[in-house]
C-alpha atoms as a PDB file:
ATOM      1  CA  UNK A   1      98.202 133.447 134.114  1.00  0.00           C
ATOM      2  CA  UNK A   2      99.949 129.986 134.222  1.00  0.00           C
ATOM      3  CA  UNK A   3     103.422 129.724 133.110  1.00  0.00           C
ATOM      4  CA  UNK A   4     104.774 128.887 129.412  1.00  0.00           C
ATOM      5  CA  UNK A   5     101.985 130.908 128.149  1.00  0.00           C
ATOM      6  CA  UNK A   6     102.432 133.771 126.054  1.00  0.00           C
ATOM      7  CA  UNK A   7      99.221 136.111 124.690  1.00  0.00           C
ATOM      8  CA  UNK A   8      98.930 137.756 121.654  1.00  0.00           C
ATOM      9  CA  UNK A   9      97.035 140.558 121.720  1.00  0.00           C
ATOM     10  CA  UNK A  10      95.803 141.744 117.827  1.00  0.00           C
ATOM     11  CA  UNK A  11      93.366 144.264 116.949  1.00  0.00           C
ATOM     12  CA  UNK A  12      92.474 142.731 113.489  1.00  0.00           C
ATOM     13  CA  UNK A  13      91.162 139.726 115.925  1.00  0.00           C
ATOM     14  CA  UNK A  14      87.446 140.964 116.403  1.00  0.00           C
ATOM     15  CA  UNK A  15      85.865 137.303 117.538  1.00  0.00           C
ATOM     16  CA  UNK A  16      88.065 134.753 117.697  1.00  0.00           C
ATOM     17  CA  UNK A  17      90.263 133.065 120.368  1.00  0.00           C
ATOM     18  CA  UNK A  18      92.963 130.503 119.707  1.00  0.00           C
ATOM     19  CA  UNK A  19      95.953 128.834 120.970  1.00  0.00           C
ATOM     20  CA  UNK A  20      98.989 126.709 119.860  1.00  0.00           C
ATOM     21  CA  UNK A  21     101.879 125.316 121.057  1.00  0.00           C
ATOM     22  CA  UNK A  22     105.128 126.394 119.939  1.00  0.00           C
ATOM     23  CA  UNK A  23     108.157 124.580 121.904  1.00  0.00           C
ATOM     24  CA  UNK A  24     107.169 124.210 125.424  1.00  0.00           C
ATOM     25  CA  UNK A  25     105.134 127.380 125.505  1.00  0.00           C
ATOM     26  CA  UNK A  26     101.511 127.577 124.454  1.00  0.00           C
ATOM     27  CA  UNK A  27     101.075 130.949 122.554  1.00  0.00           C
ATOM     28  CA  UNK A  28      97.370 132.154 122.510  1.00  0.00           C
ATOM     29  CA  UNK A  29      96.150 134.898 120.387  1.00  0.00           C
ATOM     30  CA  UNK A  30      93.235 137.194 121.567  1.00  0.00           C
ATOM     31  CA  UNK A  31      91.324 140.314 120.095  1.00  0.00           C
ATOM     32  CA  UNK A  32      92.992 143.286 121.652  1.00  0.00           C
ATOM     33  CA  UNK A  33      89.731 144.863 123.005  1.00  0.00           C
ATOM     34  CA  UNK A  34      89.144 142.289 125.748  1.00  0.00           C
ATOM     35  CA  UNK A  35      89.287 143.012 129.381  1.00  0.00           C
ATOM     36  CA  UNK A  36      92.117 141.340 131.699  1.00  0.00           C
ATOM     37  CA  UNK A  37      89.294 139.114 133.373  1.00  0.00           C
ATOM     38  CA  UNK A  38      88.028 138.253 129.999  1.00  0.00           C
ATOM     39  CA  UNK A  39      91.530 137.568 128.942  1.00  0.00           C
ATOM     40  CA  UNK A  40      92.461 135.210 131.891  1.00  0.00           C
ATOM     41  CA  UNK A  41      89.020 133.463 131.618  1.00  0.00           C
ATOM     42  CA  UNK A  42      89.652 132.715 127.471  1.00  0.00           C
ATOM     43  CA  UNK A  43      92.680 131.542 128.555  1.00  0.00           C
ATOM     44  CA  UNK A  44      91.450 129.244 131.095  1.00  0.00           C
ATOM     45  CA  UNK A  45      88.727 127.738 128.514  1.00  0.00           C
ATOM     46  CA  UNK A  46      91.077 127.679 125.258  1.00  0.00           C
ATOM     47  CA  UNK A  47      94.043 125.703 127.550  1.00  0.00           C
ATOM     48  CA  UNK A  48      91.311 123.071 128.923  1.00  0.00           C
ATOM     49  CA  UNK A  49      90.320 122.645 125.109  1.00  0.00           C
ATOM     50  CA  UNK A  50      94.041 121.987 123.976  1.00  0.00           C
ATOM     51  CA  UNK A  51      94.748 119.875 126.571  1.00  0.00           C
ATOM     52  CA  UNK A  52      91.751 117.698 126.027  1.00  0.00           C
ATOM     53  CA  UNK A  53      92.822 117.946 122.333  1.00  0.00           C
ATOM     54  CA  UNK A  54      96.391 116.530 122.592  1.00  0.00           C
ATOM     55  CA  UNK A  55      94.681 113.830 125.674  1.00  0.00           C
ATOM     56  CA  UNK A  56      92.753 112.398 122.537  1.00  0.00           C
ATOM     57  CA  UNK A  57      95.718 112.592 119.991  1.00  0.00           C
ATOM     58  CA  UNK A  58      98.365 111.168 123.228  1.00  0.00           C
ATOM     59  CA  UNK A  59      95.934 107.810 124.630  1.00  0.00           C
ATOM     60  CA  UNK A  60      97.472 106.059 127.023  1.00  0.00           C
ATOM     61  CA  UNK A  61      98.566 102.697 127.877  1.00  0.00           C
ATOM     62  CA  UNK A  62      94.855 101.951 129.008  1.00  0.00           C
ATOM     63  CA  UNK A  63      93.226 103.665 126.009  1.00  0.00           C
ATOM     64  CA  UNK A  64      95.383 101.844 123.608  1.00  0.00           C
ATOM     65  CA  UNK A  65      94.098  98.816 124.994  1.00  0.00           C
ATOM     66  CA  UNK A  66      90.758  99.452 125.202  1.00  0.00           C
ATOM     67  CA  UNK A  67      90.717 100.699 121.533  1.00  0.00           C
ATOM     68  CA  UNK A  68      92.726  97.537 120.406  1.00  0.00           C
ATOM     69  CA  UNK A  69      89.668  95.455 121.849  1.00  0.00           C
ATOM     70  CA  UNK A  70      87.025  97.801 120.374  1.00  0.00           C
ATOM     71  CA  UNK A  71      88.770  97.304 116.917  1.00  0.00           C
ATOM     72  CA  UNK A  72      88.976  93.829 117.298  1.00  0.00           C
ATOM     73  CA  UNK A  73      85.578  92.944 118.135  1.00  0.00           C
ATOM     74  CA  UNK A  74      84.707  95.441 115.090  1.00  0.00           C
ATOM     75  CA  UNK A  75      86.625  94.191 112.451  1.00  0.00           C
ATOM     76  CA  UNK A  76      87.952  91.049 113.615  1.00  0.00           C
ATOM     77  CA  UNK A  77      85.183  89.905 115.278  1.00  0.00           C
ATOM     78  CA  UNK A  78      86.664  89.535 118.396  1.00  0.00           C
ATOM     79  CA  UNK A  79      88.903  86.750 117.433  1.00  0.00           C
ATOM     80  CA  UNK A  80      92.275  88.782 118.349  1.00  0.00           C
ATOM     81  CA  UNK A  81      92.504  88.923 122.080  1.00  0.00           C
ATOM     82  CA  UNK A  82      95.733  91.254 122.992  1.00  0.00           C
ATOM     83  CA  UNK A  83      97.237  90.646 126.828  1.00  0.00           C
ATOM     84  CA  UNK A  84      98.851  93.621 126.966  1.00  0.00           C
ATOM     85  CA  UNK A  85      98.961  96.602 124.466  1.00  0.00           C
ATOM     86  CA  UNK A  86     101.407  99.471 124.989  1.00  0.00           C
ATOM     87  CA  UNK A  87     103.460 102.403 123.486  1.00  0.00           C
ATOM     88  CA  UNK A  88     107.393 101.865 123.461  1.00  0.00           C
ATOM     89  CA  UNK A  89     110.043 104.165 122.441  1.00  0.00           C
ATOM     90  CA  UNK A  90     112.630 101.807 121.204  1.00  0.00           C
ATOM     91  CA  UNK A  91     111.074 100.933 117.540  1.00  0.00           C
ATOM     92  CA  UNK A  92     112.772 103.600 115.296  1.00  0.00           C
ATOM     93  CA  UNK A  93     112.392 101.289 112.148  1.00  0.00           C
ATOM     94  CA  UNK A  94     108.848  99.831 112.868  1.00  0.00           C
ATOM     95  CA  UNK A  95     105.524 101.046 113.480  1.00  0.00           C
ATOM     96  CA  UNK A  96     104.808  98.402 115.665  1.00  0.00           C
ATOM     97  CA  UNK A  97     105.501  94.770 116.890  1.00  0.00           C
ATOM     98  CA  UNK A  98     103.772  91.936 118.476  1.00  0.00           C
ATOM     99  CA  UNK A  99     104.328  88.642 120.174  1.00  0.00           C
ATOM    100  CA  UNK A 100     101.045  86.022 119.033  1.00  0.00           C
ATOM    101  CA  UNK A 101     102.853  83.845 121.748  1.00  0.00           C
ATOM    102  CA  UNK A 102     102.215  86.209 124.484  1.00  0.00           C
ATOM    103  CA  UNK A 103     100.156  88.440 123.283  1.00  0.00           C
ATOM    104  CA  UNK A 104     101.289  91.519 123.256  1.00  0.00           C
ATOM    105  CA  UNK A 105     100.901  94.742 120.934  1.00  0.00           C
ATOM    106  CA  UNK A 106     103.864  97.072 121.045  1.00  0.00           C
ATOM    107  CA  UNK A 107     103.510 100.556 119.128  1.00  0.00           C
ATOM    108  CA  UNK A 108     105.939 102.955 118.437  1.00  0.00           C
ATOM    109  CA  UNK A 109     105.427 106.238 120.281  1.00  0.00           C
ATOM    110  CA  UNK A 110     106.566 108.122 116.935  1.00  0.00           C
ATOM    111  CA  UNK A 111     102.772 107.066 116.545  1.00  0.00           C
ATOM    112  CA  UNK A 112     101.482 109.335 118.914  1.00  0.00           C
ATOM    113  CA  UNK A 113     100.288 112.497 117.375  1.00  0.00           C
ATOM    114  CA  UNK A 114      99.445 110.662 113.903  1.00  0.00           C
ATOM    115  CA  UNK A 115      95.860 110.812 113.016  1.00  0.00           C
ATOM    116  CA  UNK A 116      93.236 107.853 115.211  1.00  0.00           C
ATOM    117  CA  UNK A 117      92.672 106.218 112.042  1.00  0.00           C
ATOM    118  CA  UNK A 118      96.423 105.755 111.651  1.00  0.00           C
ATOM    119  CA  UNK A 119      96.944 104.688 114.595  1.00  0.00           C
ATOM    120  CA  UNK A 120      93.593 102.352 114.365  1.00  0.00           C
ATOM    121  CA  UNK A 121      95.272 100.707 111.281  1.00  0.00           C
ATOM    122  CA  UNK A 122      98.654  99.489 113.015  1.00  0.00           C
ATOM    123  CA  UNK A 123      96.364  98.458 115.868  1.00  0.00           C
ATOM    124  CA  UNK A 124      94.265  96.116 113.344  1.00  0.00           C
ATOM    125  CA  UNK A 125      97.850  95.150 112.028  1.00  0.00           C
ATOM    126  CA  UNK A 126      98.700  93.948 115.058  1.00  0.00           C
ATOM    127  CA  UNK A 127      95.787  92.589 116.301  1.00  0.00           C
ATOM    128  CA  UNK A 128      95.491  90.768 112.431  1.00  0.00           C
ATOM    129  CA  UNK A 129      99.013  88.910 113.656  1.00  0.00           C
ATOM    130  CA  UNK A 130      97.673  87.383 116.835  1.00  0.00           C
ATOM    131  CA  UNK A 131      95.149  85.479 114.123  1.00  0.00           C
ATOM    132  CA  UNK A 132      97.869  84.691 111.458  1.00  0.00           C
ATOM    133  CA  UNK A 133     101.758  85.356 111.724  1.00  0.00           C
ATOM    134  CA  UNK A 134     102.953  85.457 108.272  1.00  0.00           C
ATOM    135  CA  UNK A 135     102.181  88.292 105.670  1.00  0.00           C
ATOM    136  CA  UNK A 136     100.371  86.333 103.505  1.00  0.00           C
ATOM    137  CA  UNK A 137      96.922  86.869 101.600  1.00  0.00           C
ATOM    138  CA  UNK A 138      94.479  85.730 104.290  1.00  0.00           C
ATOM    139  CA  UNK A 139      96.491  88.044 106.404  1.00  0.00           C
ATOM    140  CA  UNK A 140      96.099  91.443 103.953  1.00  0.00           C
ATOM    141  CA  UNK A 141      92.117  90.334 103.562  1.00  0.00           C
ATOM    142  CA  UNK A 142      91.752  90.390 107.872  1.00  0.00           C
ATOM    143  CA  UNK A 143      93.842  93.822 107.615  1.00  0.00           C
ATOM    144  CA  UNK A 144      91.204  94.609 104.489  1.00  0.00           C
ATOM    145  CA  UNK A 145      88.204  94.647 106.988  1.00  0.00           C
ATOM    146  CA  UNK A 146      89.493  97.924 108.393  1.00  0.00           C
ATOM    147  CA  UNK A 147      87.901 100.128 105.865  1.00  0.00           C
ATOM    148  CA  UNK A 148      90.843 103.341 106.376  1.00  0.00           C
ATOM    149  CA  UNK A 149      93.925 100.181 105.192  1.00  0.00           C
ATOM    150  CA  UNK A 150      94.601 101.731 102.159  1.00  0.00           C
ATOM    151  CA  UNK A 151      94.407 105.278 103.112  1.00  0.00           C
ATOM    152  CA  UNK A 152      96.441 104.753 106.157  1.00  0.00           C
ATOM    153  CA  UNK A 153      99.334 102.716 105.158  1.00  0.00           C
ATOM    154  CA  UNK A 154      99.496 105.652 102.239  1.00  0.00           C
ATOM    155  CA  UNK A 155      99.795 108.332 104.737  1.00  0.00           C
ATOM    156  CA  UNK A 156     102.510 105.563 106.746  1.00  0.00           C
ATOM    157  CA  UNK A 157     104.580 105.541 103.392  1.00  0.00           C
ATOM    158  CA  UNK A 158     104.759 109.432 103.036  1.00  0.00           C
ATOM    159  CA  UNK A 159     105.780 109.880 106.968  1.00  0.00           C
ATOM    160  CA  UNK A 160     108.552 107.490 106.163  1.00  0.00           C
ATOM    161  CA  UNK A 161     109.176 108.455 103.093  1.00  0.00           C
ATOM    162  CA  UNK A 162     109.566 112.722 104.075  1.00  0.00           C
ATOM    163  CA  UNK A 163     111.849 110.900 107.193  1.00  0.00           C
ATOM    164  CA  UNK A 164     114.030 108.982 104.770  1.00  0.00           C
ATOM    165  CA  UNK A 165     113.293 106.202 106.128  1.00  0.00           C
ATOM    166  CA  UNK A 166     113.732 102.888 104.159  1.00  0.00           C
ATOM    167  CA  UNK A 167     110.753 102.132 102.142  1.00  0.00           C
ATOM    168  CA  UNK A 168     110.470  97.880 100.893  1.00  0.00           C
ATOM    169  CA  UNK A 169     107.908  97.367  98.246  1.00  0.00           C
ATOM    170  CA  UNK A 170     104.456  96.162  99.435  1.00  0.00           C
ATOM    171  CA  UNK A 171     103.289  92.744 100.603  1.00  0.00           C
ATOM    172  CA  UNK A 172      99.683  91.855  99.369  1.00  0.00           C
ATOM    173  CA  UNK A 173     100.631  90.091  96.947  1.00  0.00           C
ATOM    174  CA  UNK A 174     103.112  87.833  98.881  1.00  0.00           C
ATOM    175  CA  UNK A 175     102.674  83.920  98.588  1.00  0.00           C
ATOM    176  CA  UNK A 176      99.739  82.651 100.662  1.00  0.00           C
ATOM    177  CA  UNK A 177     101.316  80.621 103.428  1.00  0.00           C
ATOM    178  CA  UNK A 178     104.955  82.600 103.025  1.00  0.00           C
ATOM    179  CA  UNK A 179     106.730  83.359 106.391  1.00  0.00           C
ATOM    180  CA  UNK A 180     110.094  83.240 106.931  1.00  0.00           C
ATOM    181  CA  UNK A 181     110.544  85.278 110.376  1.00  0.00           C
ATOM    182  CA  UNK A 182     111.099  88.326 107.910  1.00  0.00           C
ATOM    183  CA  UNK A 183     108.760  90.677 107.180  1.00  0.00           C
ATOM    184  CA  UNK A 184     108.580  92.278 103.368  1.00  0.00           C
ATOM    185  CA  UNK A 185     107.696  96.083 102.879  1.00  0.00           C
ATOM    186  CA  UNK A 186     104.037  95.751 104.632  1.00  0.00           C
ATOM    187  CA  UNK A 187     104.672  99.392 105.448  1.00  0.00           C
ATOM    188  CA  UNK A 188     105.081  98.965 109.065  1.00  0.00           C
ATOM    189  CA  UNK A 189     108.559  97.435 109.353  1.00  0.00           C
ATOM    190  CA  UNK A 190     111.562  98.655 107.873  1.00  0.00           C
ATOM    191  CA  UNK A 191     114.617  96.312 109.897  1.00  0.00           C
ATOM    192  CA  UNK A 192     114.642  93.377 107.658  1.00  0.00           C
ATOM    193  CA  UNK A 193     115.583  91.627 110.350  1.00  0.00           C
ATOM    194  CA  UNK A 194     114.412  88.546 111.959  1.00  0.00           C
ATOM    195  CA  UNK A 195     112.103  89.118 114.771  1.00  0.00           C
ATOM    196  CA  UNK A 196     109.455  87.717 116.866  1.00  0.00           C
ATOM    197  CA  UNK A 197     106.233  87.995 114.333  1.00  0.00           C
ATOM    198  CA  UNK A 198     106.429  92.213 114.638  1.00  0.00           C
ATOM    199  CA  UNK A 199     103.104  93.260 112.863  1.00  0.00           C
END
């Protein structure tokens, strides 16, 4: 049996095979009337299908990329062209950042985990400010093409809002043309302080 795995044997468990992580161990519960081969091979199968679960909530650099494109060409029809677009650990008040100058995407790693339609919003955020910096309307109606806006910057607000983090009030109504380095309550910054255009 690999290590960090404990099993949980149960005799109300008649079918049924699962597993979770708890800590850095991965717990997996198992009817009791299983054999030991039968046991390690459940094992085997249920670990593969959590790790391919947490692969597709955890992409990497690379997939991040790729999906920023895919969205793009979906919803923006390909107008937003990222350079680079990568996870960072140093955004504690944002959701994300990015750099129309350059390029670049930047999203914060407290993203990973989050549901892909979450995630898929702050990418079309981003992706929105390589096409127009400011906050203003014909910024909220490119952001608007992603059909999940609403529902995701919702769930945003209660993550931030169950972390105490500082909520500013929203954005879409801000004066067309209005950009003044700051960025107002759009539900993916929270500094208040002057940055390059963070998304």
């Amino acid at each position: 049996m690999p290590p960090n795995v404990e099993v949980r044997r149960s005799t109300r468990r008649r079918r049924t095979v699962s597993a979770y992580r708890d800590g850095d161990k991965v717990v997996v519960m198992v009817p009791s009337r299983l054999s030991k081969a039968e046991e390690e091979q459940w094992i085997a199968t249920i670990l593969e299908r959590l790790e391919e679960r947490e692969r597709r909530r955890r992409p990497s650099d690379a997939d991040l990329e790729s999906r920023a494109h895919e969205l793009s060409r979906r919803y923006l029809d390909g107008r937003a062209d990222p350079v680079s677009v990568r996870w960072v650990a140093n955004q504690r008040s944002r959701w994300g950042s990015c750099t129309p100058d350059d390029g670049t995407i930047r999203l914060s790693t407290r993203l990973r985990g989050m549901p892909s339609w979450v995630v898929d919003y702050v990418l079309v955020h981003e992706l929105a400010h390589l096409l127009i910096p400011g906050h203003g309307a014909d910024f909220w109606q490119l952001v608007g093409n992603y059909p999940k806006a609403d529902r995701a910057r919702g769930y945003l607000e209660g993550v931030a809002a169950a972390a105490h983090l500082p909520l500013e009030a929203d954005a879409p109504d801000e004066e067309p043309g209005h950009d003044d380095g700051m960025h107002h309550g759009d539900g993916l910054h929270g500094d208040g302080f002057p940055h390059e255009v963070a998304g």
